[in-house]
Protein backbone atom coordinates (compact mmCIF):
# COMPACT_ATOMS: atom_id res chain seq x y z
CA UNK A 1 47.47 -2.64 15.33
CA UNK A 2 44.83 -5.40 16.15
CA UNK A 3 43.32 -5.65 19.26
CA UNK A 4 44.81 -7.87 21.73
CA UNK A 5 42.35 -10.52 24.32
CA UNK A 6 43.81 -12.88 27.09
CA UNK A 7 41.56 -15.70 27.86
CA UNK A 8 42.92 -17.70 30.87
CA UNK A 9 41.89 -21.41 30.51
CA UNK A 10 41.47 -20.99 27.08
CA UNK A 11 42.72 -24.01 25.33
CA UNK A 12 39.93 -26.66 26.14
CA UNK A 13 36.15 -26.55 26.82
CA UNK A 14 34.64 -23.20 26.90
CA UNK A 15 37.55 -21.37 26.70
CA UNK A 16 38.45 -22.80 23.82
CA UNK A 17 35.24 -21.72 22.33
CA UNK A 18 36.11 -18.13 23.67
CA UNK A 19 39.25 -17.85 22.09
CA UNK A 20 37.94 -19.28 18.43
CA UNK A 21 35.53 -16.52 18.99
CA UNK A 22 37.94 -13.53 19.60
CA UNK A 23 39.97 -14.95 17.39
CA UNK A 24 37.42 -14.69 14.59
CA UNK A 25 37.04 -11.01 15.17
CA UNK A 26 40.59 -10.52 14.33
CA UNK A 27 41.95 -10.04 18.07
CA UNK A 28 45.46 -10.93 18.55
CA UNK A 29 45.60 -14.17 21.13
CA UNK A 30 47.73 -14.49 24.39
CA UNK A 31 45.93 -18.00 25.38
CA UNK A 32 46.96 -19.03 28.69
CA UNK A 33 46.85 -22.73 29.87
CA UNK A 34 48.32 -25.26 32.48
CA UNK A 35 46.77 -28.66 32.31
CA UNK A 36 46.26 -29.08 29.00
CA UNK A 37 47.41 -31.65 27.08
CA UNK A 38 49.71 -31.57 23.73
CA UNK A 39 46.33 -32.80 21.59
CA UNK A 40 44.34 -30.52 23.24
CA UNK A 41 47.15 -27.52 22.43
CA UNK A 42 47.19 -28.74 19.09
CA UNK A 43 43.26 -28.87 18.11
CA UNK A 44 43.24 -25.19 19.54
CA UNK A 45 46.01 -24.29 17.30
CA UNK A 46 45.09 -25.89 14.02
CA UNK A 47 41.94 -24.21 14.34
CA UNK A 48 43.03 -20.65 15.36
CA UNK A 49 45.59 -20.72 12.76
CA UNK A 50 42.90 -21.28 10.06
CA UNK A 51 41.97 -17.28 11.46
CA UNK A 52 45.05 -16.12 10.37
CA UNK A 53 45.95 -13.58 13.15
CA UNK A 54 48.70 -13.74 15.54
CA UNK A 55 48.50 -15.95 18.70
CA UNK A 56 50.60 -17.40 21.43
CA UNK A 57 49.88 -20.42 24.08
CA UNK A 58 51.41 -19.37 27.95
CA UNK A 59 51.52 -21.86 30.43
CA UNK A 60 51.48 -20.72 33.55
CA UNK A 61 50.20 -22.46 37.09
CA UNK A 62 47.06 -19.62 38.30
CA UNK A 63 47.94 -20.46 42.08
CA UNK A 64 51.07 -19.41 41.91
CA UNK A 65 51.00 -15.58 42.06
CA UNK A 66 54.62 -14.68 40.77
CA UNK A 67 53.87 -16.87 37.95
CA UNK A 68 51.16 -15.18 36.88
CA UNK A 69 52.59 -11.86 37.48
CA UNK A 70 55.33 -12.59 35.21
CA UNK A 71 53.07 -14.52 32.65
CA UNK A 72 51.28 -11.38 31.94
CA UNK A 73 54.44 -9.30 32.28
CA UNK A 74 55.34 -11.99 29.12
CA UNK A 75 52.04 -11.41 27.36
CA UNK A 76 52.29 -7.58 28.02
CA UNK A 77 55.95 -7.19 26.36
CA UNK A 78 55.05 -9.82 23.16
CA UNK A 79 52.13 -7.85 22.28
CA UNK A 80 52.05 -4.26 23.93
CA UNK A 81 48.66 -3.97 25.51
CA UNK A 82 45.33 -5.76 26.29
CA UNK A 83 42.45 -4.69 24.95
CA UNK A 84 40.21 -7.88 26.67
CA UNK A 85 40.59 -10.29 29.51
CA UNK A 86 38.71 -13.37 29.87
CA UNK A 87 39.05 -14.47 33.66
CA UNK A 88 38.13 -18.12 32.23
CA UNK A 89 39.91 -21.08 34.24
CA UNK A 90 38.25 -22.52 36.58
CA UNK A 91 37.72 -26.14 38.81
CA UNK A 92 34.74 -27.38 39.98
CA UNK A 93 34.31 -31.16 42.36
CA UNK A 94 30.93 -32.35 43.55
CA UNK A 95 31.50 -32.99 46.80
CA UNK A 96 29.82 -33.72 50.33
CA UNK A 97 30.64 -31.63 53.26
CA UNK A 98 32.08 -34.63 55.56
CA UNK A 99 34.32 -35.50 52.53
CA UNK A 100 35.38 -31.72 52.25
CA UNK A 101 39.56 -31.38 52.66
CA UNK A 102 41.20 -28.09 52.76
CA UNK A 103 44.04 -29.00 50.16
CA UNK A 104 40.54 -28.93 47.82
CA UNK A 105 39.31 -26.10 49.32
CA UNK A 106 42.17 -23.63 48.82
CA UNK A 107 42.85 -24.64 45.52
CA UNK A 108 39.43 -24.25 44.18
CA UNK A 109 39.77 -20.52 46.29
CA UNK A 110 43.60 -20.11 44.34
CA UNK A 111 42.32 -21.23 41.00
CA UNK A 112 38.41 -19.42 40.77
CA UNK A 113 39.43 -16.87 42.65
CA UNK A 114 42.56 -15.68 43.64
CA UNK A 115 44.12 -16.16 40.06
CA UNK A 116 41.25 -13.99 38.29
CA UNK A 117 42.48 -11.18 41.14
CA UNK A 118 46.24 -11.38 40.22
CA UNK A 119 45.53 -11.65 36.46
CA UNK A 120 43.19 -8.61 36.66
CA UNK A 121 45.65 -6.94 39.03
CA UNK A 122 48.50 -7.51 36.58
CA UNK A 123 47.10 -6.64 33.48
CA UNK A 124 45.97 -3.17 34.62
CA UNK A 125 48.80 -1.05 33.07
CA UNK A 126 48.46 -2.76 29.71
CA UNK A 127 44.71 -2.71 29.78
CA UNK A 128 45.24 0.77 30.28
CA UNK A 129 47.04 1.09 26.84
CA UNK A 130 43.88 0.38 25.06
CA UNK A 131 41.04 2.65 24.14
CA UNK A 132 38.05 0.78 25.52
CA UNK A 133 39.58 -1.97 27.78
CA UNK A 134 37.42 -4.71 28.94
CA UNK A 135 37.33 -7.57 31.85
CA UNK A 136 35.28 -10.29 31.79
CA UNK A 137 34.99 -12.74 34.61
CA UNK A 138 33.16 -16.45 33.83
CA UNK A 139 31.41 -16.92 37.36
CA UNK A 140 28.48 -19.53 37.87
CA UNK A 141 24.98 -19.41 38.47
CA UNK A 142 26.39 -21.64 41.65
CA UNK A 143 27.52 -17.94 42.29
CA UNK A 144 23.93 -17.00 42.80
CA UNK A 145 22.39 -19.81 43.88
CA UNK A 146 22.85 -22.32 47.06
CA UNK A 147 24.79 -25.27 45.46
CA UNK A 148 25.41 -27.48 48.49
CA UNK A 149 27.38 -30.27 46.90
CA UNK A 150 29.60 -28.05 45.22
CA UNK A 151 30.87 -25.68 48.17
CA UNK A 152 34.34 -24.46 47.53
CA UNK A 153 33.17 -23.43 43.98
CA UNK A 154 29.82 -21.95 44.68
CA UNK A 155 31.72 -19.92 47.25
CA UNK A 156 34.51 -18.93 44.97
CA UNK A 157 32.27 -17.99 42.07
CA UNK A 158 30.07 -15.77 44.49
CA UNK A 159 33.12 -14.10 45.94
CA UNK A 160 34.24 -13.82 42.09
CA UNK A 161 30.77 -12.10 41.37
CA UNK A 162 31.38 -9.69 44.49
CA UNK A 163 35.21 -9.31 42.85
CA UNK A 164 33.40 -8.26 39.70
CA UNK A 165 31.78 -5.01 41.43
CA UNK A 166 35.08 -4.19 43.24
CA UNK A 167 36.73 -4.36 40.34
CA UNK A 168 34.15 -2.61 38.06
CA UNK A 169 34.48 0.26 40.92
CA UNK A 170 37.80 0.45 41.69
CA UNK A 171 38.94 0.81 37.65
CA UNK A 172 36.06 2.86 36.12
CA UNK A 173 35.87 4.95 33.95
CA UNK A 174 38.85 3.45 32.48
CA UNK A 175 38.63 -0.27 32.40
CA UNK A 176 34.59 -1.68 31.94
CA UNK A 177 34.52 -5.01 34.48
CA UNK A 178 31.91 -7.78 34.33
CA UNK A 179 31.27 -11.32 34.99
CA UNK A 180 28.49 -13.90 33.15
CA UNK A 181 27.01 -16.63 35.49
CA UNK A 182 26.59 -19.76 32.92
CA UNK A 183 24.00 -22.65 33.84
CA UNK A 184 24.32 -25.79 32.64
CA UNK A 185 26.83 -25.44 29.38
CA UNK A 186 26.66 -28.57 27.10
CA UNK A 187 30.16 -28.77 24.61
CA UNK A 188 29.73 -31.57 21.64
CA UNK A 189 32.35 -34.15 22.50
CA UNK A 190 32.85 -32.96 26.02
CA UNK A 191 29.89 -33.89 28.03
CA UNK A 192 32.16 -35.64 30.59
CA UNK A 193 33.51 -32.35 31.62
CA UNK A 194 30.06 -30.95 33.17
CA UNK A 195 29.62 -32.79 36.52
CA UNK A 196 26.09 -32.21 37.50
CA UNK A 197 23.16 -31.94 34.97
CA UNK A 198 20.00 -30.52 36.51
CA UNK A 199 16.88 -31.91 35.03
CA UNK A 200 15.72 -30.03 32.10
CA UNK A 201 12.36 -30.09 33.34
CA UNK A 202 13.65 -27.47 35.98
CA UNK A 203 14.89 -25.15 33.18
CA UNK A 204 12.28 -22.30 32.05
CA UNK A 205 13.49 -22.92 28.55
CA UNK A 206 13.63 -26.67 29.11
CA UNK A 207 16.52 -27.07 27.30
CA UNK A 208 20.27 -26.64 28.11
CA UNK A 209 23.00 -24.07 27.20
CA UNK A 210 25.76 -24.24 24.58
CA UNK A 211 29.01 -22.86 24.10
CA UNK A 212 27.18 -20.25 21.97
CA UNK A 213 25.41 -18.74 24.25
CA UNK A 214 28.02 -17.48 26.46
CA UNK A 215 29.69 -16.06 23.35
CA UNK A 216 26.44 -14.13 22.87
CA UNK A 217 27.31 -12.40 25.82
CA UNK A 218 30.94 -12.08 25.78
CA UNK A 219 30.23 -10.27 22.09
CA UNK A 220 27.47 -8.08 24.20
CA UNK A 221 29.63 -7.06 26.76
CA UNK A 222 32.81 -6.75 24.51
CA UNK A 223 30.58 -4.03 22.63
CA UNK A 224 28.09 -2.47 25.22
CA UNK A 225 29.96 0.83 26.17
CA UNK A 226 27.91 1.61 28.72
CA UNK A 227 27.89 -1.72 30.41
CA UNK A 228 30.52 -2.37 33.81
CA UNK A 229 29.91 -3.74 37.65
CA UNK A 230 27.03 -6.78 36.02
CA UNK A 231 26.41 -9.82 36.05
CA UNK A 232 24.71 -11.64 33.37
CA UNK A 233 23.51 -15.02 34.17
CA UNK A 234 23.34 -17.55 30.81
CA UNK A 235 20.77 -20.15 32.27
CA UNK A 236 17.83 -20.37 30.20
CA UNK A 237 16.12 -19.00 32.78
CA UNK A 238 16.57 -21.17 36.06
CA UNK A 239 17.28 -18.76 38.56
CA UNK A 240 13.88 -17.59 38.68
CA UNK A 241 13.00 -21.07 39.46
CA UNK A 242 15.72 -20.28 43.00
């Protein structure tokens, strides 16, 4: 039986690139999306099917807790475990503090948050199915950092960061649990989707991150036994710059 990995927001943008990758390994594919579009569904399909191993697309709205429980009570019965989650989705809005509504507010909480809880928290008994069962949460490095523009998310990812060590603690030995903390992420033919560029000049490695680089890790932690309750920030070094 091949292994089985559930990447939430993974039909466009990075988690796109996250589900080519497991994909490529042979992993079985329970791809969960909302917003996306029927192009968008369709360039992640033509390409995964060129993999040849078994996949299905679940829509399912993340702030709406009863849909995701039975979303992954879906995913669970159609392929009988999960040997890797990907907490991917995620919403970020520049945005000034005066201009600051709570409608945005407690959907960036639902979405970065909340949903990664319930998806976790759902997926438990069928992670427990598999031998070496993995979570992996996409946080920020505004989860580490002071990103005053970008409020609701920098709070969500750090409380997604501090979810990551509950998590890690609360499941081991069983289920490994950890989060990466991308920087600035350029995707070919998606630039528009990354809101703020910091200068590059600011960067250590003066240069910015690609999709590839956060599959480096995902591959690390997907394979690093002895690896649960970290955080592994992708950001060509600009945190030491904090």
């Amino acid at each position: 039986m091949n292994k089985v990995a559930v990447i939430t927001g993974g039909v466009r943008r990075l988690g796109r690139h996250i589900s080519y990758y497991f994909a490529s390994k042979g992993y079985d594919l329970a791809v969960i999306y909302n917003s996306s579009n029927k192009s968008e569904l369709e360039k992640t399909s033509d390409h995964i099917s060129l993999l040849n191993t078994k996949f299905k697309f679940y829509k399912c709205n993340l702030e709406n807790v009863s849909s995701v429980k039975k979303t992954i009570e879906k995913i669970g019965k159609d392929f009988g475990k999960i040997d890797v989650l990907v907490n991917n989705a995620g919403i970020i809005n520049r945005i000034k503090l005066e201009d600051l509504t709570e409608k945005l507010f407690n959907k960036t909480i639902n979405i970065n948050l909340r949903a990664p809880l319930f998806v976790s928290q759902s997926a438990v008994r069928y992670l427990k199915k598999s031998k070496s069962p993995v979570i992996i949460n996409i946080a920020s490095l505004g989860g580490l950092q002071n990103w005053s523009r970008f409020i609701p998310y920098s709070v969500s990812k750090t409380a997604l960061i501090k979810l990551t060590y509950l998590l890690a603690r609360s499941l081991a030995p069983k289920i490994r649990v950890n989060a990466i903390a991308p920087g600035t992420i350029i995707i070919e033919g998606e630039e528009a989707g990354t809101p703020s560029k910091i200068d590059v000049s600011k960067i250590p490695l003066k240069k910015y991150g690609s999709p590839g680089d956060i599959i480096s890790a995902v591959d690390f932690i997907v394979n690093c036994d002895y690896l649960t309750g970290h955080v592994i920030p992708i950001d060509g070094g600009r945190l030491i710059n904090n």
